[in-house]
N, C-alpha and C. Protein backbone atom coordinates (compact mmCIF):
# COMPACT_ATOMS: atom_id res chain seq x y z
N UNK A 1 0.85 -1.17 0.00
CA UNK A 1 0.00 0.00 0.00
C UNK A 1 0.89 1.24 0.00
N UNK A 2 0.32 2.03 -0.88
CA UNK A 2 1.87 3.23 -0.63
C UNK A 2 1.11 4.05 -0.09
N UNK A 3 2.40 5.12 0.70
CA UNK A 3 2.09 6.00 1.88
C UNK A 3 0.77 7.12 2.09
N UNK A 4 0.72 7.45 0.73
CA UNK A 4 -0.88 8.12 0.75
C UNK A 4 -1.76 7.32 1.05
N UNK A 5 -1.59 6.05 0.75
CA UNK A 5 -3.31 5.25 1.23
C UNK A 5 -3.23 4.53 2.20
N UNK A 6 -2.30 4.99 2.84
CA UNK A 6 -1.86 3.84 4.40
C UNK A 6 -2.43 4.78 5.26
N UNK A 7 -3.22 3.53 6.14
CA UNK A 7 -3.80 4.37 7.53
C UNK A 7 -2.71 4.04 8.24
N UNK A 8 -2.47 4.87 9.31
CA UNK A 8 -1.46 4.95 10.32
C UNK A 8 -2.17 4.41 11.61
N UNK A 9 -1.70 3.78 12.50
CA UNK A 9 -2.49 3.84 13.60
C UNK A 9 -1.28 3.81 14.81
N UNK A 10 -1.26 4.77 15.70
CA UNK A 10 -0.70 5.51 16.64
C UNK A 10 -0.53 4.81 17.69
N UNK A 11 0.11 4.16 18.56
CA UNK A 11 -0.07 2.70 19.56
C UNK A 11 -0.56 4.02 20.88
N UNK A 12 -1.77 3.74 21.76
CA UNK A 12 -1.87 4.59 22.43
C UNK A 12 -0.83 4.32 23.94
N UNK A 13 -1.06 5.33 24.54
CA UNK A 13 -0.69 5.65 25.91
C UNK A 13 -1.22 5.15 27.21
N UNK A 14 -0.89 5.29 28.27
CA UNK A 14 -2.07 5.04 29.61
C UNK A 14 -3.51 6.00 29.21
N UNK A 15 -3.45 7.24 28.84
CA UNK A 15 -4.45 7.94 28.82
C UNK A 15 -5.30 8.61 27.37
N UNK A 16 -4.44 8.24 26.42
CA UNK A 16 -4.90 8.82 24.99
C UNK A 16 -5.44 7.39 24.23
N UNK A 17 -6.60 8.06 23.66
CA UNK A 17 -7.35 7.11 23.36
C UNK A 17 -6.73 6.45 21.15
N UNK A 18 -6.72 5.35 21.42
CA UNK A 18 -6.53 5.07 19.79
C UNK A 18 -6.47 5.97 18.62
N UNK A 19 -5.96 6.16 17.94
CA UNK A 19 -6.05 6.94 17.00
C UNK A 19 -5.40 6.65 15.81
N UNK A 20 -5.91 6.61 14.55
CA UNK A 20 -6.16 6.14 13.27
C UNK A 20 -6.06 6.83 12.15
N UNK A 21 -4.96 7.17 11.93
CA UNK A 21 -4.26 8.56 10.92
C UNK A 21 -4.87 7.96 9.61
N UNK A 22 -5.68 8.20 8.76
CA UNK A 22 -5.98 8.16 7.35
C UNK A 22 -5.37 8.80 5.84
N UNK A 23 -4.53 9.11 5.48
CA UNK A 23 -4.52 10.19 4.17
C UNK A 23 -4.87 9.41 2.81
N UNK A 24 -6.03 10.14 2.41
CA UNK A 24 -6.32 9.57 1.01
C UNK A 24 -5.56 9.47 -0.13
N UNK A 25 -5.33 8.53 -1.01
CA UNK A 25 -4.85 9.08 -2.31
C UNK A 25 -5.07 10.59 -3.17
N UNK A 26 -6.03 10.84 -3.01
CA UNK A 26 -6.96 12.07 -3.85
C UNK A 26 -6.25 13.25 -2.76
N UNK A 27 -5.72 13.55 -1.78
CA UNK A 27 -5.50 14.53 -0.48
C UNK A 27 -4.53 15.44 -1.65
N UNK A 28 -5.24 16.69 -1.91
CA UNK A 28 -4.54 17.87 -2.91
C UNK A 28 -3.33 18.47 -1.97
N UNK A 29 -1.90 18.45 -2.53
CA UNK A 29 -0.78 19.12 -2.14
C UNK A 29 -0.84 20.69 -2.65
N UNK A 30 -0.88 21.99 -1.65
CA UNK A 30 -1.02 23.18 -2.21
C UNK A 30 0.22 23.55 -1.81
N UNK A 31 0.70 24.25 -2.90
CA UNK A 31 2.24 25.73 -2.11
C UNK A 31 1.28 26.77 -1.87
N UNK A 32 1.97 26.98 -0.97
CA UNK A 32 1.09 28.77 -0.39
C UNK A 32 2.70 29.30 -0.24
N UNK A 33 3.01 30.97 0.44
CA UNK A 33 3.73 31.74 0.61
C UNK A 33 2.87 32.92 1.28
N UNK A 34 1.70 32.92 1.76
CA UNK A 34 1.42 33.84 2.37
C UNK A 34 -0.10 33.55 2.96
N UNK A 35 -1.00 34.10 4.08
CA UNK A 35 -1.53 33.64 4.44
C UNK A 35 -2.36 35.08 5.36
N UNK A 36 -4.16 35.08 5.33
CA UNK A 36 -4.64 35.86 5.73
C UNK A 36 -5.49 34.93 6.60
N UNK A 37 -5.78 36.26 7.86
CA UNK A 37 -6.67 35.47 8.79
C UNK A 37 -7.52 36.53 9.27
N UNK A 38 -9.02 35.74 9.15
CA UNK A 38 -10.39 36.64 9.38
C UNK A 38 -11.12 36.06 10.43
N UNK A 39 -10.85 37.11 11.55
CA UNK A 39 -11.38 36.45 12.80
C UNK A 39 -12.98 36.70 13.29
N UNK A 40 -13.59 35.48 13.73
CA UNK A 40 -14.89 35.73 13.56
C UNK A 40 -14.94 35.61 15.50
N UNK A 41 -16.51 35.53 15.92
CA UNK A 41 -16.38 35.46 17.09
C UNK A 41 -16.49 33.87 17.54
N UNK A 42 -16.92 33.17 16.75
CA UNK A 42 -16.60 31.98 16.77
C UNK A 42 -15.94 31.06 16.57
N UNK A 43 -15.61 31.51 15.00
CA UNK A 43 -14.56 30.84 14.39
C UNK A 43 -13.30 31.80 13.76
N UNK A 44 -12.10 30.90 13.01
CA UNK A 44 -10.89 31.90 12.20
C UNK A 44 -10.96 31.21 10.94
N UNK A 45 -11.18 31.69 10.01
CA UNK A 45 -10.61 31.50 9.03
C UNK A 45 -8.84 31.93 8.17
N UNK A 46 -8.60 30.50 7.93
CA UNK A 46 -7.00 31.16 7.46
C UNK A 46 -7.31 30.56 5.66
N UNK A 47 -6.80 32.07 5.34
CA UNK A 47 -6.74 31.56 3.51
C UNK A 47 -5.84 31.28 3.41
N UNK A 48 -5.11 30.67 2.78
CA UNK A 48 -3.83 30.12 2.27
C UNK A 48 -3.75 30.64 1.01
N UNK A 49 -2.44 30.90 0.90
CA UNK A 49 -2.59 31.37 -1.15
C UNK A 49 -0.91 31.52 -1.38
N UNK A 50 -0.84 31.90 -2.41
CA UNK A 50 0.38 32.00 -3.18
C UNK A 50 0.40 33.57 -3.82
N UNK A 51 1.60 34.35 -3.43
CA UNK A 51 1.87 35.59 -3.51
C UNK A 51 2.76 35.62 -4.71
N UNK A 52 2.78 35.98 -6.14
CA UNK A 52 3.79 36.11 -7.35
C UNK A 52 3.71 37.34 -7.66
N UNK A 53 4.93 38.15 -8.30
CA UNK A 53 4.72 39.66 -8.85
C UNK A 53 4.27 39.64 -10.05
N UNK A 54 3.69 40.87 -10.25
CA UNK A 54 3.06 41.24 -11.98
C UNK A 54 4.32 41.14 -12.45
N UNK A 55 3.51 41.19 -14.13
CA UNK A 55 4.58 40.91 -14.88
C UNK A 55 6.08 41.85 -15.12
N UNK A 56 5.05 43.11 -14.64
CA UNK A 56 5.94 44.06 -14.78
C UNK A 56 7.16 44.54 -13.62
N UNK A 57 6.31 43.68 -12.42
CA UNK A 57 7.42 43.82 -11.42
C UNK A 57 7.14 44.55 -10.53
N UNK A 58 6.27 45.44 -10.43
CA UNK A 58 5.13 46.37 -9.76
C UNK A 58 4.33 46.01 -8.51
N UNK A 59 4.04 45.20 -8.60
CA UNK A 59 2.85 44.88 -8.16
C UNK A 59 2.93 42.88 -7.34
N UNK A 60 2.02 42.91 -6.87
CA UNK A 60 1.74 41.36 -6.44
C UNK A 60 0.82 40.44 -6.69
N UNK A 61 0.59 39.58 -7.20
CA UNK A 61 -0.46 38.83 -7.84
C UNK A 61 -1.28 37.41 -6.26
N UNK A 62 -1.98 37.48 -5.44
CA UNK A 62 -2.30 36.59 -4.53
C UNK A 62 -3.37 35.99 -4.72
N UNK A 63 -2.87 34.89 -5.37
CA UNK A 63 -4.10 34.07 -5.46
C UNK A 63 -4.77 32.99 -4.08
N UNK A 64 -5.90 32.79 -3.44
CA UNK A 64 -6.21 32.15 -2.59
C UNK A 64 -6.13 30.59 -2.95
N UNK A 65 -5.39 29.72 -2.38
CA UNK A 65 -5.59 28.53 -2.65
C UNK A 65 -6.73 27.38 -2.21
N UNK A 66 -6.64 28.11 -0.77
CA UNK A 66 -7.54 27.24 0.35
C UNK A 66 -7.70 28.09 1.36
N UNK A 67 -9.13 27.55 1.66
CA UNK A 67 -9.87 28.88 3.39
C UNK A 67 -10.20 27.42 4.34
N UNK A 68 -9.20 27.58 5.66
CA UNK A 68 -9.50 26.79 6.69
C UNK A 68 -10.29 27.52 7.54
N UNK A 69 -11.65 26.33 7.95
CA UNK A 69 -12.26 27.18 9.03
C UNK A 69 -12.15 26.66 10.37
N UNK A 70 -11.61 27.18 11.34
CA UNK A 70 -11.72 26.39 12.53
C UNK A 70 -11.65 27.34 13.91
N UNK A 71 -11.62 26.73 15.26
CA UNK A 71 -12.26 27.11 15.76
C UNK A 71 -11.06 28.13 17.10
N UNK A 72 -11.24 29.17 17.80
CA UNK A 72 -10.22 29.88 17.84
C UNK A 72 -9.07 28.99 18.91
N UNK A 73 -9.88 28.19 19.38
CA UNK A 73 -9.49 27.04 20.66
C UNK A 73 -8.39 26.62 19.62
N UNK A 74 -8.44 25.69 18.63
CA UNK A 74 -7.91 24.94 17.87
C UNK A 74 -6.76 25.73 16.95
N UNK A 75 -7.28 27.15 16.62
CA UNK A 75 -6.39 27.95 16.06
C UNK A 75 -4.97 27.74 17.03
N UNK A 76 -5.64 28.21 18.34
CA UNK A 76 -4.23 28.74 19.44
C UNK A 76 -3.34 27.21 19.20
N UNK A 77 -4.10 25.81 19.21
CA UNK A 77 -2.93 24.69 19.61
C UNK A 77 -2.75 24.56 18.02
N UNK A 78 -2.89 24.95 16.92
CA UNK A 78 -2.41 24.71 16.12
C UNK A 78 -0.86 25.62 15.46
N UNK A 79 -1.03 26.56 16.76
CA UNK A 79 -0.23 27.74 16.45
C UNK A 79 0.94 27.38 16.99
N UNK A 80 0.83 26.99 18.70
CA UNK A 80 1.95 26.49 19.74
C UNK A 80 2.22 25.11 18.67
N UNK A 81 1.51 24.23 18.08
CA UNK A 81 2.34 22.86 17.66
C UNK A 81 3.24 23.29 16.27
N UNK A 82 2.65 24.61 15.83
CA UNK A 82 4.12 25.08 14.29
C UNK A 82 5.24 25.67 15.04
N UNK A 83 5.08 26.07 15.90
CA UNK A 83 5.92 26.98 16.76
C UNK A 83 7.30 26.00 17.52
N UNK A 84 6.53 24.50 17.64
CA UNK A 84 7.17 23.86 18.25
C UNK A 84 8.16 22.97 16.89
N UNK A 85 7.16 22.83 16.32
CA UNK A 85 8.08 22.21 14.77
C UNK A 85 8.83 23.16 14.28
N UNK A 86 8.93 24.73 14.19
CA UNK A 86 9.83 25.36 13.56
C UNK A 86 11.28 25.65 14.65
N UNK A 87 10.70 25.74 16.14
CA UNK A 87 11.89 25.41 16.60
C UNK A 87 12.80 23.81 16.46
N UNK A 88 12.03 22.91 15.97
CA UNK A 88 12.62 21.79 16.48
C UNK A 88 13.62 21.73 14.81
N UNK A 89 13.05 22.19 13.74
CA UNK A 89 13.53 22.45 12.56
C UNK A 89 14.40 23.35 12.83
N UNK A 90 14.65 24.33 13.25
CA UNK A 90 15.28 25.17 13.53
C UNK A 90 16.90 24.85 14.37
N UNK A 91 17.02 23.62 15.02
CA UNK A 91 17.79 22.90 15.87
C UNK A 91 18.28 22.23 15.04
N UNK A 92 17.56 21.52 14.15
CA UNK A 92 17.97 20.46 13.26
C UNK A 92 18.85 21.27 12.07
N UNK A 93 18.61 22.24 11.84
CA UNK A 93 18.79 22.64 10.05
C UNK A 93 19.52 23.84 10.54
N UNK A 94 19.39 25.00 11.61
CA UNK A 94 19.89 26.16 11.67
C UNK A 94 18.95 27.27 11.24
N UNK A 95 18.91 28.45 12.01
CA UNK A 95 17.84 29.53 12.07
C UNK A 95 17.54 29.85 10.58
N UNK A 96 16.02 30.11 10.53
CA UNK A 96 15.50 30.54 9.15
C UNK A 96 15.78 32.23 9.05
N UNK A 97 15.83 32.93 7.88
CA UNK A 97 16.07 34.11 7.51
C UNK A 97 14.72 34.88 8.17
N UNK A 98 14.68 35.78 8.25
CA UNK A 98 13.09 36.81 8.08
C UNK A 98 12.62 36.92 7.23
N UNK A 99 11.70 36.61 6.44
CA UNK A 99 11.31 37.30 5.51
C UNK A 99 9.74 38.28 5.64
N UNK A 100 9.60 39.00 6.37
CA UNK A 100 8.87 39.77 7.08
C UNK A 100 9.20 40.92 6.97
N UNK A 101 9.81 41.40 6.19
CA UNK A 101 10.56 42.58 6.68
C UNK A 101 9.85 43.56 5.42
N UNK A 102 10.35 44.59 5.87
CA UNK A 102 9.48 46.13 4.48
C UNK A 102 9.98 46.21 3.76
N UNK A 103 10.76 45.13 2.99
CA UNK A 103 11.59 45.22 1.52
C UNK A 103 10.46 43.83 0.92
N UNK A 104 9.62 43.39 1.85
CA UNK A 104 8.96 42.19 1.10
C UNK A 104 7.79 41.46 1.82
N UNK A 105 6.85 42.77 1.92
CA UNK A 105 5.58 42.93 2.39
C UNK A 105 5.31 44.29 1.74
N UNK A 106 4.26 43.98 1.03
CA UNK A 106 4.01 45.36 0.82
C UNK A 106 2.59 46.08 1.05
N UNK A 107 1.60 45.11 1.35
CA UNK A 107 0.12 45.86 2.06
C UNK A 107 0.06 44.32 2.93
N UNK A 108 0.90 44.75 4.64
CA UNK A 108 0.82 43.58 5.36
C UNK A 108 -1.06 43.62 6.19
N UNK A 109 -1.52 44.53 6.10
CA UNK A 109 -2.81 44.86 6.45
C UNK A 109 -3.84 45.27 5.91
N UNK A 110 -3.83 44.88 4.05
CA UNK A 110 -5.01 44.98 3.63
C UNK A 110 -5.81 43.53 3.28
N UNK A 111 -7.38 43.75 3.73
CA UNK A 111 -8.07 42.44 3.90
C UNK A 111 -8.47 42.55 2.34
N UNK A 112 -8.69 41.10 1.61
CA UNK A 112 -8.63 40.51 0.85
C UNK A 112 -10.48 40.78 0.45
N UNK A 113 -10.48 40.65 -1.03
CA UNK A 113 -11.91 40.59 -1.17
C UNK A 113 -12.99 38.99 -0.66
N UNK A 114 -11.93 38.17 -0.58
CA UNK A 114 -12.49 37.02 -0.15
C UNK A 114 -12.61 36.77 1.28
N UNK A 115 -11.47 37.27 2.24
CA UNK A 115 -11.68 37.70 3.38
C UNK A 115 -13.19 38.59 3.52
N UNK A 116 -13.66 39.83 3.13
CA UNK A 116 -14.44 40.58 3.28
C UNK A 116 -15.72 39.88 2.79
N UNK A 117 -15.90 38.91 1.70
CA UNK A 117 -16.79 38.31 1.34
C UNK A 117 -17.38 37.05 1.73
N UNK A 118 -15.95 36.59 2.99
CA UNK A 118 -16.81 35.52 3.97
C UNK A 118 -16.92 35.60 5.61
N UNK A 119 -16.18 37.33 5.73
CA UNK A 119 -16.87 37.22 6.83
C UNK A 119 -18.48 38.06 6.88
N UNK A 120 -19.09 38.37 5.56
CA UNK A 120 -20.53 39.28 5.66
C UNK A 120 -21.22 37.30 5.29
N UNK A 121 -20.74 36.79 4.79
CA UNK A 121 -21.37 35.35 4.42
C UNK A 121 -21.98 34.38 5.66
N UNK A 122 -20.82 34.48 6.63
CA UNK A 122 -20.76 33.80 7.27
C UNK A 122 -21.84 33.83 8.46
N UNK A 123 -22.42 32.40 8.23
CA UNK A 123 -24.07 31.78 9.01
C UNK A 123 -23.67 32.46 10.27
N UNK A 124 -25.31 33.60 11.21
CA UNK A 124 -25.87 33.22 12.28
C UNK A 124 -24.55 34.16 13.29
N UNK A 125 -23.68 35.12 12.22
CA UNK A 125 -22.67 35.60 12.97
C UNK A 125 -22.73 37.56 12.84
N UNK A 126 -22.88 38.40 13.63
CA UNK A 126 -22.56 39.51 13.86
C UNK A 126 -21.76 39.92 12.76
N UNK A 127 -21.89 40.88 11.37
CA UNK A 127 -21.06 41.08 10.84
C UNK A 127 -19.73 41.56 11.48
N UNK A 128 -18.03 41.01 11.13
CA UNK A 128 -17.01 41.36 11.92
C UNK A 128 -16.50 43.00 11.89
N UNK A 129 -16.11 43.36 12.98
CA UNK A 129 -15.84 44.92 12.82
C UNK A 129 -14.37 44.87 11.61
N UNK A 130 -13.86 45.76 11.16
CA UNK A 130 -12.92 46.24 9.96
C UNK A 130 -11.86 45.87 10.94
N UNK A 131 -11.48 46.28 11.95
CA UNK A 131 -10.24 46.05 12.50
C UNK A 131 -9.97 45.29 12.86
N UNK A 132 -10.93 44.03 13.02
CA UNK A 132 -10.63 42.86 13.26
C UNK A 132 -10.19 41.53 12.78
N UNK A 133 -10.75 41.95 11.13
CA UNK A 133 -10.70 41.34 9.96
C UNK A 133 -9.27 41.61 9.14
N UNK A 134 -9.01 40.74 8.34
CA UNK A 134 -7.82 40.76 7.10
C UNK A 134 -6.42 41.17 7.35
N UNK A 135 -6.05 40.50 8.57
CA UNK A 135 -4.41 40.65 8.95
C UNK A 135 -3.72 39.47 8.31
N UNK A 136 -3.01 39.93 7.13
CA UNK A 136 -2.06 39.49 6.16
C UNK A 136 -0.72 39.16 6.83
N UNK A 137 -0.13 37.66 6.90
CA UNK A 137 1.14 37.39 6.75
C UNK A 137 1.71 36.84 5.47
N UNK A 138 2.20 37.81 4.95
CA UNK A 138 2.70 37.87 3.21
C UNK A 138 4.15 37.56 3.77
N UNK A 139 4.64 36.13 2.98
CA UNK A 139 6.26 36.49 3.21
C UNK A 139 6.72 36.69 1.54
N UNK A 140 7.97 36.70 1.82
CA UNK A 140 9.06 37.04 0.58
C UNK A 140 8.97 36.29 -0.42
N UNK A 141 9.21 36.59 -1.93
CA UNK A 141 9.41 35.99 -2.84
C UNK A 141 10.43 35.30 -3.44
């Protein structure tokens, strides 16, 4: 069985219950390079997308690849477990560069039309105030 269609199964602990890792064959691989997040009062959405310059060199082209929706609980441990893999990468391989910086960000705080168009969408929720919405982490090209 090759590794996309192999379920994994995790040998448990005294206290964690079984668990049964699945990845499908069909599971779509996306590149992203930059990433917006629209905070609701319930939930966050993170778009994922890919940041390329116009042709002319001007400008930035961001296309959305994928909108995760989940929940802000799940946001926070999904945040501490990259945090923990980029240090542990970070040990292994040696510190990553910045690429954050004002030579390669260039609107780190404007919300996205798809940002703006799912948080007025979004079921049974308080439209979100402006300042709360469309904080862009664009990295470098």
């Amino acid at each position: 069985m090759a590794d996309s269609e192999e379920a994994k199964t995790h040998p448990p602990d005294d206290q964690a219950p079984r668990i049964t890792h699945v990845r499908p064959p069909n599971l779509p691989n996306v590149y992203i390079n930059s990433a917006n997040v629209a905070l609701g009062g319930l939930e966050m959405r993170l778009y994922l997308a890919e940041t390329t310059p116009t042709e002319d060199g001007e400008g930035l082209i961001v296309t959305d690849r994928v909108c995760v929706v989940m929940t802000p609980e799940f946001a926070k441990f999904m945040s501490a477990s990259l945090l923990e893999s980029m240090n542990k990468f970070e040990a292994r391989f040696g510190p990553l560069r910045n690429v954050l910086d004002a030579d390669n960000v260039r609107h780190t705080l404007a919300p996205t039309a798809a940002t703006e168009t799912a948080a007025s969408e979004s079921k049974g929720h308080v439209a979100r105030k402006r300042g709360k919405t469309g904080k862009n982490l664009r990295s470098g090209l």
